[in-house]
Protein backbone atom coordinates (compact mmCIF):
# COMPACT_ATOMS: atom_id res chain seq x y z
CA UNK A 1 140.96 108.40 144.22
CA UNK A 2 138.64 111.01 143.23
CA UNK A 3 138.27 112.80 139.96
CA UNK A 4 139.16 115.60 139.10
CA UNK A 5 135.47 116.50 138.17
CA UNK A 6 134.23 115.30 141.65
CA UNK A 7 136.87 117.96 142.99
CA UNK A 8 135.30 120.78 140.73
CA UNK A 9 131.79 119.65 141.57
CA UNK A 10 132.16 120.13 145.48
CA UNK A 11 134.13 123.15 144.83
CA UNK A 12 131.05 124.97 142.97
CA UNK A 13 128.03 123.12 145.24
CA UNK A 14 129.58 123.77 148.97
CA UNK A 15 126.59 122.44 150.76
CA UNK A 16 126.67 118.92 148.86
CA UNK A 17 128.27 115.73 149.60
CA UNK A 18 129.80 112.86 147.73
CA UNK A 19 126.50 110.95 147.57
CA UNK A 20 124.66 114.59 146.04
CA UNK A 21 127.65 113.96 143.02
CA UNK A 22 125.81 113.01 139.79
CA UNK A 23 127.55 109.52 138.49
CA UNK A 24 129.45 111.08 135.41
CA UNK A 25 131.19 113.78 137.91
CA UNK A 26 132.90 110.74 139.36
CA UNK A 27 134.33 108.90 136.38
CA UNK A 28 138.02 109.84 135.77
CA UNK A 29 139.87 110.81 132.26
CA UNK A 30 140.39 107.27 131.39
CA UNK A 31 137.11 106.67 132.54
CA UNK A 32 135.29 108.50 130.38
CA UNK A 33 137.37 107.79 127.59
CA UNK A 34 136.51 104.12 128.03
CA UNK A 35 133.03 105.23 128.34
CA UNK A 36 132.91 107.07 124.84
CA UNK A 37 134.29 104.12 123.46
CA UNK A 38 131.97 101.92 125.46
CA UNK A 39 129.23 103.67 124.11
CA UNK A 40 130.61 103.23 120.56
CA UNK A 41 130.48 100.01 120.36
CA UNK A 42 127.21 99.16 122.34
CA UNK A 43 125.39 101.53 120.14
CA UNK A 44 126.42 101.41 116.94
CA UNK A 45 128.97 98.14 115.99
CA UNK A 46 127.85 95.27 118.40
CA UNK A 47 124.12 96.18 117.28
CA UNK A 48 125.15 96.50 113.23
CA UNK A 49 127.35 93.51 113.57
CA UNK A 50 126.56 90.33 111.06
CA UNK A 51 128.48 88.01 112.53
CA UNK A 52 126.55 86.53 115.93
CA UNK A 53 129.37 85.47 117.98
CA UNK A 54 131.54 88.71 117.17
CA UNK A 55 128.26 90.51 118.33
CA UNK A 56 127.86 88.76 121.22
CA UNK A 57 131.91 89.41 122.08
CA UNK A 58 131.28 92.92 121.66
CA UNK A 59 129.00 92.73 124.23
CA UNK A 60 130.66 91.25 126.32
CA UNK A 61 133.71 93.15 126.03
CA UNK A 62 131.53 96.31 127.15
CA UNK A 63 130.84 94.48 130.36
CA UNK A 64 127.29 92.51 130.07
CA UNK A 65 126.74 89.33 131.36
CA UNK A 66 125.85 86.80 128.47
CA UNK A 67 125.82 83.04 129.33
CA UNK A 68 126.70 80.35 126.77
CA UNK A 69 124.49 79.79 123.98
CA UNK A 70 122.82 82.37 123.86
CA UNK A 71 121.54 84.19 120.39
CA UNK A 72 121.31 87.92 120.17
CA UNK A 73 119.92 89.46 117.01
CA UNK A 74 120.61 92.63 115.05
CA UNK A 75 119.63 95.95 115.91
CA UNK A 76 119.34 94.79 119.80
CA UNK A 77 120.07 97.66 121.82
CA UNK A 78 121.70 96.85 125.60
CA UNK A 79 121.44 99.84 127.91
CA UNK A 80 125.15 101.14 127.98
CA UNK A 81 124.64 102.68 130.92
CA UNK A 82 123.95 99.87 133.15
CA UNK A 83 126.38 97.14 131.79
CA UNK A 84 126.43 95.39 135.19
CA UNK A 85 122.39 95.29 136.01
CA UNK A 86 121.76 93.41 132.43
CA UNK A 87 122.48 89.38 132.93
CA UNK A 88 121.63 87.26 130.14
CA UNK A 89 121.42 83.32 131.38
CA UNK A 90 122.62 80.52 129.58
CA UNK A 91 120.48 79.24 125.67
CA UNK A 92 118.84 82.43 125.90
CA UNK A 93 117.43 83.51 122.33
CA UNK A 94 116.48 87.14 122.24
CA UNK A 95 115.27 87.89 118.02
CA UNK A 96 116.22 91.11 116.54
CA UNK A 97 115.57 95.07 117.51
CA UNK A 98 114.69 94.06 121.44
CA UNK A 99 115.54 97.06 123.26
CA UNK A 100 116.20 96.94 127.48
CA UNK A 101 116.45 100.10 129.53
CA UNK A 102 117.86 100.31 133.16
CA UNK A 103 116.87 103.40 133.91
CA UNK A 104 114.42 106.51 133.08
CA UNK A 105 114.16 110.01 134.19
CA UNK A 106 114.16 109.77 138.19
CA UNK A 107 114.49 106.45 138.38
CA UNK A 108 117.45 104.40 139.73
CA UNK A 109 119.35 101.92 137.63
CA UNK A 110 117.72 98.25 138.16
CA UNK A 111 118.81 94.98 137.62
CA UNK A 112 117.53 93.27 134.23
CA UNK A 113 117.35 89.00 134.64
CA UNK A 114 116.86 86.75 131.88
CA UNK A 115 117.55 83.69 133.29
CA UNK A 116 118.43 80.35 131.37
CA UNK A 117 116.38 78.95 127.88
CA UNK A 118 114.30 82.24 128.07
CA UNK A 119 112.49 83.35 124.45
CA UNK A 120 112.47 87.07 123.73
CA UNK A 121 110.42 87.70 120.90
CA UNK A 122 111.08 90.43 118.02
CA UNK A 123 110.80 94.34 118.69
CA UNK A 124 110.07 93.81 121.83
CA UNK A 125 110.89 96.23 125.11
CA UNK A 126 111.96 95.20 128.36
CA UNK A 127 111.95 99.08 130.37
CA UNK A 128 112.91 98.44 134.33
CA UNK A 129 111.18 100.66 136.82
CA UNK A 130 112.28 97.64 139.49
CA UNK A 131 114.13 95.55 139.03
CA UNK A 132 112.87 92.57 136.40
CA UNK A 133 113.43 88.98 135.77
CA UNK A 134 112.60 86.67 132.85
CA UNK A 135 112.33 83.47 134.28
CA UNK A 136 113.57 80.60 133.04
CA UNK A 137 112.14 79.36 130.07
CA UNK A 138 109.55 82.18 130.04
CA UNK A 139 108.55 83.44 126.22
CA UNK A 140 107.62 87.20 125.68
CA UNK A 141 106.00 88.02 122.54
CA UNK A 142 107.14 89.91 119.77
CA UNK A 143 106.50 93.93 119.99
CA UNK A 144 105.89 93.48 124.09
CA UNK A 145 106.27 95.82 126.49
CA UNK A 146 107.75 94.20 129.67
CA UNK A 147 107.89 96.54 132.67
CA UNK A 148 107.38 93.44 135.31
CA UNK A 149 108.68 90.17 136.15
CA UNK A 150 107.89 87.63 133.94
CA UNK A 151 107.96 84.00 135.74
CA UNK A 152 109.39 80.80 134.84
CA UNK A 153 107.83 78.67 132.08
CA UNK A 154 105.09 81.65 131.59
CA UNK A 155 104.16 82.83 128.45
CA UNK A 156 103.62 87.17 128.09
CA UNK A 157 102.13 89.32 125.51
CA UNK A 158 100.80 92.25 125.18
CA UNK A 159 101.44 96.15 125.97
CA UNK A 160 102.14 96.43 129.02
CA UNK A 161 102.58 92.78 129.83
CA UNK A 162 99.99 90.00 130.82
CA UNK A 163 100.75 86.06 131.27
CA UNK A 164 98.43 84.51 128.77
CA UNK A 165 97.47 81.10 130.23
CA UNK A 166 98.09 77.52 128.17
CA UNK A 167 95.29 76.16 126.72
């Protein structure tokens, strides 16, 4: 079924076709109801929440995919616009104020991995011009910027990014 938006959009751009409709022309009324509500809580409760596990249901309610015993902090900030391409593996401890971002300006949504007993350290931010993976039981230092894979059992630091080797 298409939206009423998608109708108006074709209506006022002749020459384009359903793949030339921006994403938010093709959402319905409910659809972007949910999404202001969505948006609500991914922004300003589940982030501001005390209470872990109610944070971490908030979450999850919004559509992210966050495996079992896994520790989200405070002021974390999940892109809301790409609920599906974040997946959080299982014992997964990411500290407080990490921010992720899907997308950019002209860039695609990509996937976001962090896959099982995974460290994310404090402040820092994991930006996806590809798609990215943490791998499992990878650590990334506090305040660093990740903008490439990370792999498994590999330490990273650093803005952007670099695997410090184990001494």
């Amino acid at each position: 079924m298409k939206s009423i938006l998608t109708h108006i959009y074709l209506k006022r751009h002749p020459n384009a076709t359903e793949n030339d409709i921006p994403y938010w022309y093709r959402r319905t009324i409910i659809g972007e109801i949910w999404h202001m509500i969505r948006k609500k809580i991914c922004v300003v409760w589940a982030p501001n929440c005390a209470i872990t596990p109610l944070r971490i249901a908030l979450y999850r309610l919004c559509g992210f995919k966050i495996g079992k015993g896994t520790f989200i902090g405070m002021k974390c900030y999940l892109d809301d616009l790409g609920v599906d391409k974040v997946i959080i593996g299982n014992n997964v401890t990411i500290s407080y104020g990490v921010y992720f971002a899907c997308h950019g300006v002209n860039q695609p949504h990509n996937k976001i991995i962090i896959r099982d007993n995974a460290y994310i350290g404090m402040r820092a931010s994991i930006i996806a011009p590809k798609d990215i993976e943490i791998g499992e039981g990878a650590i990334v230092g506090a305040q660093t910027l990740v903008n490439k894979s990370i792999p498994a059992q590999q330490t990273a630091v650093g803005v952007p990014c670099r695997i410090i080797e184990k001494k």
